[in-house]
Structures are given as C-alpha cells and as structure tokens.
PDB file of N, CA and C in Angstrom:
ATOM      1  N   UNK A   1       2.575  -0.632   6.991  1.00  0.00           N
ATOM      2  CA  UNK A   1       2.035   0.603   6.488  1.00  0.00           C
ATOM      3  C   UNK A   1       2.829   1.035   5.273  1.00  0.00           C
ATOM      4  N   UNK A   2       2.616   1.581   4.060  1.00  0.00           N
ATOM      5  CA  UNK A   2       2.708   1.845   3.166  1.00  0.00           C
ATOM      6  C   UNK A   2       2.773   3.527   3.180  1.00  0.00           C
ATOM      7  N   UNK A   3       3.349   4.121   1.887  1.00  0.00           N
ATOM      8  CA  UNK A   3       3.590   5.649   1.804  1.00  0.00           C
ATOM      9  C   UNK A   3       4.857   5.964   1.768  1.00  0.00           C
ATOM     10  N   UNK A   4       5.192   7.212   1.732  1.00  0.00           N
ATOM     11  CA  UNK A   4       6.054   7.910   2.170  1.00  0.00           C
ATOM     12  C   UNK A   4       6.529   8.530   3.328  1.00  0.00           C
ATOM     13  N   UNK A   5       7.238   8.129   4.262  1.00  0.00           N
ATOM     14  CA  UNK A   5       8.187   8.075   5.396  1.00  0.00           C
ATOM     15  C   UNK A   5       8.373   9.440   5.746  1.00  0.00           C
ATOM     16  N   UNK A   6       8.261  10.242   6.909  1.00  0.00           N
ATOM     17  CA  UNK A   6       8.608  11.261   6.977  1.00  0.00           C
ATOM     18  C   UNK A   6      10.057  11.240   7.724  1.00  0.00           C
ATOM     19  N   UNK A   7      10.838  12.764   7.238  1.00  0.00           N
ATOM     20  CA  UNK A   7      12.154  12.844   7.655  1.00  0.00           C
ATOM     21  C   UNK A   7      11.889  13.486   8.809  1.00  0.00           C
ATOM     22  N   UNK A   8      12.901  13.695   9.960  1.00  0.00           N
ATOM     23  CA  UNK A   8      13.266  14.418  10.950  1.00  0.00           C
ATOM     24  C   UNK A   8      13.389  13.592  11.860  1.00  0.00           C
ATOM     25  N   UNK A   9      13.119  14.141  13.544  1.00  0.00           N
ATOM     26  CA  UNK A   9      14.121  13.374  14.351  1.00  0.00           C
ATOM     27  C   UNK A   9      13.637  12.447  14.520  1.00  0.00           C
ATOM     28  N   UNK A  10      14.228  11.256  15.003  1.00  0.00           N
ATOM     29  CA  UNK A  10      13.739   9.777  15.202  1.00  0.00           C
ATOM     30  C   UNK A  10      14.060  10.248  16.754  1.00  0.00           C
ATOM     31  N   UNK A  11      13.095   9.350  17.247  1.00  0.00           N
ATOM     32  CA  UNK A  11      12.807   8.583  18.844  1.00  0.00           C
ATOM     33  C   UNK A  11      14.383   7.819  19.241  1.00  0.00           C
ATOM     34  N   UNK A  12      14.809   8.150  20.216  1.00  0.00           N
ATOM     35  CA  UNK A  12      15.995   7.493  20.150  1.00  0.00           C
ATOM     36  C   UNK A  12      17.025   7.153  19.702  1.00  0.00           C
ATOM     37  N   UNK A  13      16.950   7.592  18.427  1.00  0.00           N
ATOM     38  CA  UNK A  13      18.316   7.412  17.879  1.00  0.00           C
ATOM     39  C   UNK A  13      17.827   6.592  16.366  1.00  0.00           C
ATOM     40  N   UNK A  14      16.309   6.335  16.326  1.00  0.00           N
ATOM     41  CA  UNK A  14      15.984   5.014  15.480  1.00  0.00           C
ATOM     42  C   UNK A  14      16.088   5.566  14.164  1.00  0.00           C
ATOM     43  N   UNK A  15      16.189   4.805  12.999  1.00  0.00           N
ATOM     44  CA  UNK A  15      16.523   5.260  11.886  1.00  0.00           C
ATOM     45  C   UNK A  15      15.401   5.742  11.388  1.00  0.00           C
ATOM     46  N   UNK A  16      16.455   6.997  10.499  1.00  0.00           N
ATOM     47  CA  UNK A  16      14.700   7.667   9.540  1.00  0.00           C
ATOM     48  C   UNK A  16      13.764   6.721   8.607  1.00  0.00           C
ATOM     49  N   UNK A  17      13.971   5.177   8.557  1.00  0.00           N
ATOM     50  CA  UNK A  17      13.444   4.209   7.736  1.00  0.00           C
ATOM     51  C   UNK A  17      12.611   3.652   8.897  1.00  0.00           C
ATOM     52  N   UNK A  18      12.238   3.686  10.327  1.00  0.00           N
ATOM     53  CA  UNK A  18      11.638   3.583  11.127  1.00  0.00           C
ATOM     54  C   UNK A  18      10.548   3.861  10.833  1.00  0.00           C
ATOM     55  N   UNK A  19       9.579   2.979  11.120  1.00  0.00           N
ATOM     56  CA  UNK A  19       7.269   3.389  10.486  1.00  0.00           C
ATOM     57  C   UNK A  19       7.097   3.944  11.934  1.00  0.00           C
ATOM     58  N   UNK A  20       6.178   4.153  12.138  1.00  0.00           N
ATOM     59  CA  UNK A  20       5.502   4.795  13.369  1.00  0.00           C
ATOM     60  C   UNK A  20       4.399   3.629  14.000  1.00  0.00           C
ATOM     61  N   UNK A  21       5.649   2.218  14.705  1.00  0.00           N
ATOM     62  CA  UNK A  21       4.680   1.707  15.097  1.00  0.00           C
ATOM     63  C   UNK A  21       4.937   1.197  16.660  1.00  0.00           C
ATOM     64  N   UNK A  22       3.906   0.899  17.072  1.00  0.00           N
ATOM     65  CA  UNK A  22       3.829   0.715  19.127  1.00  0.00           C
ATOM     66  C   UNK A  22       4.893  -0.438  19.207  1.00  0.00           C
ATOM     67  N   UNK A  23       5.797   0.440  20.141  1.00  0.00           N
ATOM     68  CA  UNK A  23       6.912  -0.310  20.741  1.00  0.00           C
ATOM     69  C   UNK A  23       5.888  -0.453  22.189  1.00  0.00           C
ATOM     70  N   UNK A  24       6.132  -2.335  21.907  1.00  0.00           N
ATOM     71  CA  UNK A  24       5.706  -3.274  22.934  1.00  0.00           C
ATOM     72  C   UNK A  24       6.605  -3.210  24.384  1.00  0.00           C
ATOM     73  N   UNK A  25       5.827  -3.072  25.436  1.00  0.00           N
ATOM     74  CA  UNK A  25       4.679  -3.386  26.158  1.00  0.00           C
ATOM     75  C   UNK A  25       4.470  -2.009  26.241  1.00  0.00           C
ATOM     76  N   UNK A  26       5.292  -0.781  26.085  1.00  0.00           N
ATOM     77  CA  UNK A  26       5.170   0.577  26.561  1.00  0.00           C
ATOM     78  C   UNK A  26       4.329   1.582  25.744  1.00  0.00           C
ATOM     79  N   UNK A  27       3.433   1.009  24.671  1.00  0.00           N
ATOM     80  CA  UNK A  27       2.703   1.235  23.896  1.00  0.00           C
ATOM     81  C   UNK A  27       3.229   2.833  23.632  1.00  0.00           C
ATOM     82  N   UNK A  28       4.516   2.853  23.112  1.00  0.00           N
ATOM     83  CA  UNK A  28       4.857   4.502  22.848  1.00  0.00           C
ATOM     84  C   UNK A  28       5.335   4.015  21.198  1.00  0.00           C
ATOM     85  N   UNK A  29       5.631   5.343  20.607  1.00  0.00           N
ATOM     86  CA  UNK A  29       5.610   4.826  18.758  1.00  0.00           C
ATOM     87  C   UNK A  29       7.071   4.780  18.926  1.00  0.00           C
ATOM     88  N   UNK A  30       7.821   3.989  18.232  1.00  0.00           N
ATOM     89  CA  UNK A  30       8.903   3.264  17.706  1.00  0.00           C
ATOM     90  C   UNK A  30       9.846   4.827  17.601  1.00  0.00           C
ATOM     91  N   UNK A  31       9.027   5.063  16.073  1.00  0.00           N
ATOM     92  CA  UNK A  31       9.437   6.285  15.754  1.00  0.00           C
ATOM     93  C   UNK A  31       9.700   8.051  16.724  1.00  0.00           C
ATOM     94  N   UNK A  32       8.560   8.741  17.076  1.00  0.00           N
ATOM     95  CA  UNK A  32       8.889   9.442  17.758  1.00  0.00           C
ATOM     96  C   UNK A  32       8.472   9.443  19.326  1.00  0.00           C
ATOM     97  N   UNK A  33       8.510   8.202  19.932  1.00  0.00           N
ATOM     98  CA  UNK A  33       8.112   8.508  21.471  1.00  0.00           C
ATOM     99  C   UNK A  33       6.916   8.387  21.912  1.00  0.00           C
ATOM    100  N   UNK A  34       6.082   9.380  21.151  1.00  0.00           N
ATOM    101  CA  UNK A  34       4.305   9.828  21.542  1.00  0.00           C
ATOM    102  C   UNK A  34       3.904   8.525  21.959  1.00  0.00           C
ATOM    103  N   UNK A  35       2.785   8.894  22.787  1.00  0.00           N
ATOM    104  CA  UNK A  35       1.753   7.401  23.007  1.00  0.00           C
ATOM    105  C   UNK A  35       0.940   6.824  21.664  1.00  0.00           C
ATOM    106  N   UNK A  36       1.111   5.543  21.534  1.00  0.00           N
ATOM    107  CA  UNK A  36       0.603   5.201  20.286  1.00  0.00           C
ATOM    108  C   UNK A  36      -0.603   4.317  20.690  1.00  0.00           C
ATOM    109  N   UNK A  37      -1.816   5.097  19.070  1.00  0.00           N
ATOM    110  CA  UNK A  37      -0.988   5.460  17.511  1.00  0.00           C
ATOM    111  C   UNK A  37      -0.681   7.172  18.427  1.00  0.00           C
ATOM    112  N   UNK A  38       0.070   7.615  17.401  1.00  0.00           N
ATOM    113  CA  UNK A  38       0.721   9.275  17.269  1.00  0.00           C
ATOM    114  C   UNK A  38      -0.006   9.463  16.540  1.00  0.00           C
ATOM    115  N   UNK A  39       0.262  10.560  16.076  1.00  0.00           N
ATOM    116  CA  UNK A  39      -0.722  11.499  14.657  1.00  0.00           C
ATOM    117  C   UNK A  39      -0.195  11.104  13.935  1.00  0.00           C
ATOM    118  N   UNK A  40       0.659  10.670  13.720  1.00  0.00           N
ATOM    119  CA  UNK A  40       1.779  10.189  12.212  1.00  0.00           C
ATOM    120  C   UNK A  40       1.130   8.656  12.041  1.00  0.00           C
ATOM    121  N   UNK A  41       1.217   7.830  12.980  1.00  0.00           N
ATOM    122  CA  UNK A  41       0.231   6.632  13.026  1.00  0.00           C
ATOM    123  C   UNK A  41      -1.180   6.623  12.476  1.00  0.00           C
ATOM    124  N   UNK A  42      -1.631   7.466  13.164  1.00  0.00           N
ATOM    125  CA  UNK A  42      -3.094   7.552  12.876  1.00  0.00           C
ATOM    126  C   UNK A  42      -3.611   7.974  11.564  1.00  0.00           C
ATOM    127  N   UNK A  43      -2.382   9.105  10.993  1.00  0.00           N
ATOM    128  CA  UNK A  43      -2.652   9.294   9.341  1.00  0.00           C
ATOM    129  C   UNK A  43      -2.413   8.292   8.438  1.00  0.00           C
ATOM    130  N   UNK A  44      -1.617   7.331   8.715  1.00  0.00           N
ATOM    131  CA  UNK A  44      -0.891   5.992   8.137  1.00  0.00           C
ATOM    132  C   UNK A  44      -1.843   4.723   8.676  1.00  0.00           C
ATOM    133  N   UNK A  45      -2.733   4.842   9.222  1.00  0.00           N
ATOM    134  CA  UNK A  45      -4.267   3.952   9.476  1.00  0.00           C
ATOM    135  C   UNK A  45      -4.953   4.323   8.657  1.00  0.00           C
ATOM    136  N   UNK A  46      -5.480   5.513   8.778  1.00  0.00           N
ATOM    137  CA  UNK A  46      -6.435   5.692   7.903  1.00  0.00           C
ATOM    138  C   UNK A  46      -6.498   5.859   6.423  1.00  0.00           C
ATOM    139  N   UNK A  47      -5.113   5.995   5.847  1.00  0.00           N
ATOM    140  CA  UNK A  47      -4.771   5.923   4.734  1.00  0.00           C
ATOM    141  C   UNK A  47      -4.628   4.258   4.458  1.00  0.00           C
ATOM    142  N   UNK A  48      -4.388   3.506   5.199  1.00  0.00           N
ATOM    143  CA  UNK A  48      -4.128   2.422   4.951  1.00  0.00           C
ATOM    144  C   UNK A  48      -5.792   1.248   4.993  1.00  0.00           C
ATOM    145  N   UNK A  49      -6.691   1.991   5.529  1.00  0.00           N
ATOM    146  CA  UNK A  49      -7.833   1.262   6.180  1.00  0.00           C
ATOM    147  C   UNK A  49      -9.014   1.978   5.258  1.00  0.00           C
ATOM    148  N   UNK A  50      -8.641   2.886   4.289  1.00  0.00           N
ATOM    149  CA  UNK A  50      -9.227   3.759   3.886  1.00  0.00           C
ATOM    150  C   UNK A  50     -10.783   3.235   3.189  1.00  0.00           C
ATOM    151  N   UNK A  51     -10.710   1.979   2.641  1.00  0.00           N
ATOM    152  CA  UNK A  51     -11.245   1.329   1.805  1.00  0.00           C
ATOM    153  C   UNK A  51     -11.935   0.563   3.029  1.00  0.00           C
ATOM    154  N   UNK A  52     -11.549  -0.290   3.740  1.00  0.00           N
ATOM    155  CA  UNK A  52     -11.913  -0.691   5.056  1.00  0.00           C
ATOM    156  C   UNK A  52     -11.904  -0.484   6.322  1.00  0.00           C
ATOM    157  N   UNK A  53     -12.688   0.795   6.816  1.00  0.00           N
ATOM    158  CA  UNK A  53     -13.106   1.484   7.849  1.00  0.00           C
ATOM    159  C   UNK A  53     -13.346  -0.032   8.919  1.00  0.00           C
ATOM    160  N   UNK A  54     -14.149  -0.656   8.772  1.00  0.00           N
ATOM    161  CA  UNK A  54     -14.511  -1.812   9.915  1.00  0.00           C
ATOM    162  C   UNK A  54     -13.315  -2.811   9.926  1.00  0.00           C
ATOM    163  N   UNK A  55     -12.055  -2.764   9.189  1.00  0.00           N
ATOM    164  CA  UNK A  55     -10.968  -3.879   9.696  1.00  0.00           C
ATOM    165  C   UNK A  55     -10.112  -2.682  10.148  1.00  0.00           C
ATOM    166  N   UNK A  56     -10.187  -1.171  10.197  1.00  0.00           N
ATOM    167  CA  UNK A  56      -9.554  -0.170  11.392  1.00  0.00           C
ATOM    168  C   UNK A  56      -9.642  -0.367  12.418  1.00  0.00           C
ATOM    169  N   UNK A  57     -11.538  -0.636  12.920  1.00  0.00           N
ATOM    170  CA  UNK A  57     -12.097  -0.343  13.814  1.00  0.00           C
ATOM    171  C   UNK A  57     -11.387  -1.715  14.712  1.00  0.00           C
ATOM    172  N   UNK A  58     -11.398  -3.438  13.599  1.00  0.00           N
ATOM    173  CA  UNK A  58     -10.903  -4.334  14.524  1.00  0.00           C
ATOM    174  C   UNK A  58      -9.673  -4.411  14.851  1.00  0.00           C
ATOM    175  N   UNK A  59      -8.897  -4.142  14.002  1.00  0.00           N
ATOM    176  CA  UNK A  59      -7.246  -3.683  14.085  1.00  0.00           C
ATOM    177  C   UNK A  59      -7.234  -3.070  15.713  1.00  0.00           C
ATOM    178  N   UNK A  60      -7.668  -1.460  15.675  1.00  0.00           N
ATOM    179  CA  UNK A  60      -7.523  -1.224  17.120  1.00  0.00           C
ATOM    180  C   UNK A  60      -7.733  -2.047  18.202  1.00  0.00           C
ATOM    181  N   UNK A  61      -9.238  -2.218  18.177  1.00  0.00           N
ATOM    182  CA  UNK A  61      -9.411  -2.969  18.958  1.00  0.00           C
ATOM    183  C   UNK A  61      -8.769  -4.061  19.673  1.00  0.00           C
ATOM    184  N   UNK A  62      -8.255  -4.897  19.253  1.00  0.00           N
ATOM    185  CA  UNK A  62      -7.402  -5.904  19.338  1.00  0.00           C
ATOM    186  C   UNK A  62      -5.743  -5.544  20.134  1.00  0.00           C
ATOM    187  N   UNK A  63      -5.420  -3.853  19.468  1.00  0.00           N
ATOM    188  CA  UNK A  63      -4.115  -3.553  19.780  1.00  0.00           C
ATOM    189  C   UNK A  63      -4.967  -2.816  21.835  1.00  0.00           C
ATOM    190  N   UNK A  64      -5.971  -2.097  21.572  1.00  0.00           N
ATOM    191  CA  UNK A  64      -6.341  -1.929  23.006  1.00  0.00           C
ATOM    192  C   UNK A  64      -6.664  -2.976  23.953  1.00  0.00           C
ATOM    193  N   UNK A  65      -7.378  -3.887  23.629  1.00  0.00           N
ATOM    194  CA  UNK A  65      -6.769  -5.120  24.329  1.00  0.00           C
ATOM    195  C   UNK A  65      -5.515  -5.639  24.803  1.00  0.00           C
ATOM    196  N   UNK A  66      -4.588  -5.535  24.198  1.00  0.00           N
ATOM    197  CA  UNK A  66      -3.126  -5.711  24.232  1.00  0.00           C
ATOM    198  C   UNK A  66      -2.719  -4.615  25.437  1.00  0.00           C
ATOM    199  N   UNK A  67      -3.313  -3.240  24.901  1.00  0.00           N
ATOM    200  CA  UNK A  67      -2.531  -2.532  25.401  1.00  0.00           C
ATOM    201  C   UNK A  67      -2.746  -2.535  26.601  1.00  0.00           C
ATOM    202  N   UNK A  68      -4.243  -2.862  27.140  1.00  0.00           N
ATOM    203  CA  UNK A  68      -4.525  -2.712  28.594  1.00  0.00           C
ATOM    204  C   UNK A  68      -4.057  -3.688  29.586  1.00  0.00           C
ATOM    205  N   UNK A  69      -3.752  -4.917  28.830  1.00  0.00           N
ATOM    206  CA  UNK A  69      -2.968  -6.095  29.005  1.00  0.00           C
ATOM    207  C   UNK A  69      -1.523  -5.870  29.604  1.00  0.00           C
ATOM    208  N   UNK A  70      -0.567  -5.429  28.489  1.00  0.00           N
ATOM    209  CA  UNK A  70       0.832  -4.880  28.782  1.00  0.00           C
ATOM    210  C   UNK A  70       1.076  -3.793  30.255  1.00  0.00           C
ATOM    211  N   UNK A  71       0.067  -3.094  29.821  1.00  0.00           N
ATOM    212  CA  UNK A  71       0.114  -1.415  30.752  1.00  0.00           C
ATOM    213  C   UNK A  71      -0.107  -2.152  31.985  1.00  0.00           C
ATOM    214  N   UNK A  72      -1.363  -2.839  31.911  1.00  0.00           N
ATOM    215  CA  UNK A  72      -1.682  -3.309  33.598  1.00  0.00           C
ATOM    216  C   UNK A  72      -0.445  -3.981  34.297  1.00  0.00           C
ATOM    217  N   UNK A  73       0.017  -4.597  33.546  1.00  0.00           N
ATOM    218  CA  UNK A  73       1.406  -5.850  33.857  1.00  0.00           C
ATOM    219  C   UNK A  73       2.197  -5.186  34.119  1.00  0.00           C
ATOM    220  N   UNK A  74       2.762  -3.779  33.780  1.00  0.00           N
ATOM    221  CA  UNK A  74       3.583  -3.192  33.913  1.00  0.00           C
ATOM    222  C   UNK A  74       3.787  -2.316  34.913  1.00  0.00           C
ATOM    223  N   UNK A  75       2.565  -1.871  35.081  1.00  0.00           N
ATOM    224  CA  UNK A  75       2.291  -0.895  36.376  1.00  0.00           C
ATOM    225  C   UNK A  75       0.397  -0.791  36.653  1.00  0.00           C
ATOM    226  N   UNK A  76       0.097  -1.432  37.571  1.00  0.00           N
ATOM    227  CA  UNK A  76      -1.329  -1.712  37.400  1.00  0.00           C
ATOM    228  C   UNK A  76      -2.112  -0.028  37.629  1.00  0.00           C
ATOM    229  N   UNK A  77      -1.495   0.727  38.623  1.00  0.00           N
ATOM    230  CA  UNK A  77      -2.146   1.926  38.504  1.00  0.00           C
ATOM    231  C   UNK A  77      -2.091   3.026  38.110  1.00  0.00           C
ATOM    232  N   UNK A  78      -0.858   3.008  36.672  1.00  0.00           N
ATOM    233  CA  UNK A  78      -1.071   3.960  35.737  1.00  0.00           C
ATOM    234  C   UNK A  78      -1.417   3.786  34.457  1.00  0.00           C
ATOM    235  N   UNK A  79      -2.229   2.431  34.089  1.00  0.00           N
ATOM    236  CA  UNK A  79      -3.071   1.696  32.776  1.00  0.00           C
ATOM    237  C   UNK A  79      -3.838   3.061  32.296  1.00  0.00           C
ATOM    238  N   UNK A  80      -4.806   4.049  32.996  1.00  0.00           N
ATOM    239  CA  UNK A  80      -5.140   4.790  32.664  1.00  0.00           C
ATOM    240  C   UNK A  80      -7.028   4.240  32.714  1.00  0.00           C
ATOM    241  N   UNK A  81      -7.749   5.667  32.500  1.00  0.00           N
ATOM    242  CA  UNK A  81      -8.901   4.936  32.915  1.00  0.00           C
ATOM    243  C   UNK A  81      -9.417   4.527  31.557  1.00  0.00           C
ATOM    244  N   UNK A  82     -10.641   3.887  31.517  1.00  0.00           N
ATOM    245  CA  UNK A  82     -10.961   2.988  30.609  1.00  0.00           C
ATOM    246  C   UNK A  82     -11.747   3.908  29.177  1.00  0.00           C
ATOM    247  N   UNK A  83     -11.850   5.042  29.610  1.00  0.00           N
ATOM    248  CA  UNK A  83     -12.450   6.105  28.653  1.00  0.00           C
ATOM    249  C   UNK A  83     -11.591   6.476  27.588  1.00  0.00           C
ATOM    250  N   UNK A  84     -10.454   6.954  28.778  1.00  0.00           N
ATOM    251  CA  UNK A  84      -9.105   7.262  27.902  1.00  0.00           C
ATOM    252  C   UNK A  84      -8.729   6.738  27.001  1.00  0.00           C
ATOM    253  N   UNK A  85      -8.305   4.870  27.439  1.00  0.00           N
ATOM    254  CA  UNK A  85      -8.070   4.282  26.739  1.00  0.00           C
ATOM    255  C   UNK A  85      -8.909   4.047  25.435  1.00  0.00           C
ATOM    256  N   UNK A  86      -9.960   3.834  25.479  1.00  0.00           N
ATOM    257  CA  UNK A  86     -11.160   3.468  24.545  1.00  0.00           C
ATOM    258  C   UNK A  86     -10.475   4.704  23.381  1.00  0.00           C
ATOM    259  N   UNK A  87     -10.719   6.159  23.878  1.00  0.00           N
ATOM    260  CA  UNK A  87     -10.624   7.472  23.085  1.00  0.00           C
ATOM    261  C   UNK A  87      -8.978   7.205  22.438  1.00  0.00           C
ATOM    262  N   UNK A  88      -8.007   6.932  22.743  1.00  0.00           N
ATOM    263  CA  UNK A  88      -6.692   6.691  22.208  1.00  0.00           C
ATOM    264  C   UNK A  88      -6.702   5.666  21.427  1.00  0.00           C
ATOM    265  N   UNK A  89      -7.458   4.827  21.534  1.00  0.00           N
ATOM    266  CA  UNK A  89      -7.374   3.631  20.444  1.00  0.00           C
ATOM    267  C   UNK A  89      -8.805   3.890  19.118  1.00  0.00           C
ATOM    268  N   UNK A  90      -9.668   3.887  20.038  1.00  0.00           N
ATOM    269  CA  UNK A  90     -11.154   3.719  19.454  1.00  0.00           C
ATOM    270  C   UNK A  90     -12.018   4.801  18.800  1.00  0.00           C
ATOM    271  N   UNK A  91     -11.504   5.789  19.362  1.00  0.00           N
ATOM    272  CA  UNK A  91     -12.381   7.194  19.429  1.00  0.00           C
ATOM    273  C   UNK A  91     -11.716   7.876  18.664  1.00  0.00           C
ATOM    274  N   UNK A  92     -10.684   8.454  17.855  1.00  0.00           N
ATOM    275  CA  UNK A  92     -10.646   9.171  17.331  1.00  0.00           C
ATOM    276  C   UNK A  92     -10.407   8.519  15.771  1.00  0.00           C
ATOM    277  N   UNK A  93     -10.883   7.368  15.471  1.00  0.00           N
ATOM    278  CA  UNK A  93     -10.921   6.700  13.869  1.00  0.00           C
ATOM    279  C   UNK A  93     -12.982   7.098  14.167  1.00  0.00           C
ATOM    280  N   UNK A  94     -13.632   6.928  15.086  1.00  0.00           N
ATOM    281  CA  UNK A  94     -14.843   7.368  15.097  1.00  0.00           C
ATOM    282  C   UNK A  94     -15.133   9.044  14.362  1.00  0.00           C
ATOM    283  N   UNK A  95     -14.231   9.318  14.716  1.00  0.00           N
ATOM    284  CA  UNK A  95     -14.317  10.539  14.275  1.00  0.00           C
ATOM    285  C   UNK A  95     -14.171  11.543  13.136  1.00  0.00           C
ATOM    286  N   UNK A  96     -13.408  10.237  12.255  1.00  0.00           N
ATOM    287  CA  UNK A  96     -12.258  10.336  11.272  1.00  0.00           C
ATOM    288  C   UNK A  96     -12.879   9.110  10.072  1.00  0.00           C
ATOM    289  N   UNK A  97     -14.010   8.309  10.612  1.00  0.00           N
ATOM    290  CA  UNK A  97     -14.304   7.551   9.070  1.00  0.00           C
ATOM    291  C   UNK A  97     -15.989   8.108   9.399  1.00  0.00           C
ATOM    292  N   UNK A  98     -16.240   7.434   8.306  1.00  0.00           N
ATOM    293  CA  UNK A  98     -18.088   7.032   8.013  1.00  0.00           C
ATOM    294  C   UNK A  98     -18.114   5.603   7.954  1.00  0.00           C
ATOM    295  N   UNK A  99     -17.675   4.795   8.888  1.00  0.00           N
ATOM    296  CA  UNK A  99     -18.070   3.648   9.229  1.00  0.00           C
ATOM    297  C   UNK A  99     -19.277   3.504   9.799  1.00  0.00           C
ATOM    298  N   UNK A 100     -19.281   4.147  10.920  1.00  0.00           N
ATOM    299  CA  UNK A 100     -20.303   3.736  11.906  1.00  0.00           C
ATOM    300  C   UNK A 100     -21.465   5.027  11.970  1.00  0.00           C
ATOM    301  N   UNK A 101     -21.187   6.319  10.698  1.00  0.00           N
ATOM    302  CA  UNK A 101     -22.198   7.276  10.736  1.00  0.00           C
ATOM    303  C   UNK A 101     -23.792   6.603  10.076  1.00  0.00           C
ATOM    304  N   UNK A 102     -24.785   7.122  10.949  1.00  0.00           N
ATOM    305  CA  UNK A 102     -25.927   7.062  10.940  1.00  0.00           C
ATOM    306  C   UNK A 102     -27.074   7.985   9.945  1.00  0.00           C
ATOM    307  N   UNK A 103     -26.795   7.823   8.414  1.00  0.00           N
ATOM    308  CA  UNK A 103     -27.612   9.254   7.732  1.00  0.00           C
ATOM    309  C   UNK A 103     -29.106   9.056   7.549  1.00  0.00           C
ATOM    310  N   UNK A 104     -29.706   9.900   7.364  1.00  0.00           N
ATOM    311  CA  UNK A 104     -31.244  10.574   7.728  1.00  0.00           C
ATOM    312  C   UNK A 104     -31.996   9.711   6.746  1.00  0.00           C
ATOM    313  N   UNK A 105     -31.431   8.980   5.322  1.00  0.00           N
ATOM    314  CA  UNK A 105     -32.205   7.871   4.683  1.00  0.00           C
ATOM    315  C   UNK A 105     -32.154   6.511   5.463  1.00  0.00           C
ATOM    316  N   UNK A 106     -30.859   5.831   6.395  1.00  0.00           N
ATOM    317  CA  UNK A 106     -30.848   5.260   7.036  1.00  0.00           C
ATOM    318  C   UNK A 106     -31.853   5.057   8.176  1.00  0.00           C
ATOM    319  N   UNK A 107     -31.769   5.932   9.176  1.00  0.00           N
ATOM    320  CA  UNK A 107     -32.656   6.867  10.073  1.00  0.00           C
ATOM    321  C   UNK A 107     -34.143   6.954   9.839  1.00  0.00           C
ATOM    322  N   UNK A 108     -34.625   6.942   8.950  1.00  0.00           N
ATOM    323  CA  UNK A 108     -36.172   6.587   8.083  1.00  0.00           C
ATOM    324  C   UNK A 108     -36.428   5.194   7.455  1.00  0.00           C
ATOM    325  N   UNK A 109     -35.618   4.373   7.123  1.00  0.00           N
ATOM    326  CA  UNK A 109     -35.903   2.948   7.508  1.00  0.00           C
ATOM    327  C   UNK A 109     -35.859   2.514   8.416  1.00  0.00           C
ATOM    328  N   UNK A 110     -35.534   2.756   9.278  1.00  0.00           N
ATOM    329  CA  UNK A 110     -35.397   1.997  10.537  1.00  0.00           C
ATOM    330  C   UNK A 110     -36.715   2.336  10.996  1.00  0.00           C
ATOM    331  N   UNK A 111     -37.244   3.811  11.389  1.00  0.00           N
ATOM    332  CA  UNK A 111     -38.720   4.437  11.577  1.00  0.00           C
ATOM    333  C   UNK A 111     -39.226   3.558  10.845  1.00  0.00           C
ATOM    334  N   UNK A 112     -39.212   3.688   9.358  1.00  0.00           N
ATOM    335  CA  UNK A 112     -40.437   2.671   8.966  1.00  0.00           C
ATOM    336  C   UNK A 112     -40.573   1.324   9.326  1.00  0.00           C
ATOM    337  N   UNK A 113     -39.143   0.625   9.369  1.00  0.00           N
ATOM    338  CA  UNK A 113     -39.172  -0.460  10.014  1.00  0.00           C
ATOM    339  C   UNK A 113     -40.015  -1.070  11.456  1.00  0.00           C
ATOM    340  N   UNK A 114     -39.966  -0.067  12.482  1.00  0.00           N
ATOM    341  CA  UNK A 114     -40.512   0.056  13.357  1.00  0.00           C
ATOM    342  C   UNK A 114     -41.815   0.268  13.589  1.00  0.00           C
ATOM    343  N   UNK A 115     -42.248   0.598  12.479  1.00  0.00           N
ATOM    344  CA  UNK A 115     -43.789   0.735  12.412  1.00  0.00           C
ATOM    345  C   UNK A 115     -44.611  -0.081  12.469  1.00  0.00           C
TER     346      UNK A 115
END
C-alpha cells in the first residue's frame, strides 16, 4: 500500500513505519489491533484499488478465504458466521465503489434486451 503513514499509537509496540496489514492467522491489523481490514486498511484499499474496483473485490476475496481457513484452524467455533464474515471482507468495498452498481441506462437494456 502506498501513501502517507499515519502517526500515533502502534499495536504492540510496532513501529510507526508499520502499514495496516492482517497479521496471519489472527486476522487482526499489524498496525493497530482492530479486526482486519480496519478503517485505516480499508481507506488504503480503496485508494489503492481506486482505478480497479474488480481486482478489490478479488483481492478480498481470496484474503476471506484465508481468513475462514486460519480462524476455523484456530478455534472452529468462534470463525464467526458466514454473513459477518462476507460483510468484513466483502460488504463494505460494496458499498464504497461503483463496481457492481446497476444504473437506470443499464437497467433499460437489459428490459430491452429481454424483449
């Protein structure tokens, strides 16, 4: 990830040159702890994916795979349920690009298509 680094406290002790990224298998951020991505993550995705909304979408994907992978291995019945997970990885770049939005000229080809 690319940018400018924010100052203040690090996670553990880790240096303020620390990115905000998922410390493996415990899928928590490097940097400050939070379950990852963090908000600091997630601004540093989308700034970084900005241009490519659909290699965000596979990026996650791939890391929620992982993650449900690690979590299960680690403790099978606090992985979390599968919604959750989806919404922590998947769901809130849905929310946050126009990748996958559907607009009303779109929406009328398809009608006509269907005709």
């Amino acid at each position: 990830m690319t940018g400018p680094r924010r100052r203040g406290v690090a996670y553990r002790g880790a240096p303020a040159g620390v990115e905000h990224l998922p410390m493996r298998p415990l899928w928590l951020c490097r940097r400050c702890g939070q379950p990852w991505p963090c908000g600091a993550a997630k601004l540093a995705l989308l700034a970084e994916y900005r241009e490519v909304p659909v290699s965000l979408f596979l990026y996650l994907a791939g890391c929620l795979h992982d993650a449900i992978d690690d979590l299960h291995r680690l403790n099978p019945s606090v992985t979390g349920s599968a919604a959750d997970m989806f919404d922590r990885f998947l769901g809130w770049p849905a929310r946050h690009t126009h990748a996958y939005g559907v607009g009303s000229t779109t929406a009328v080809r398809i009608e006509e298509a269907l005709s």
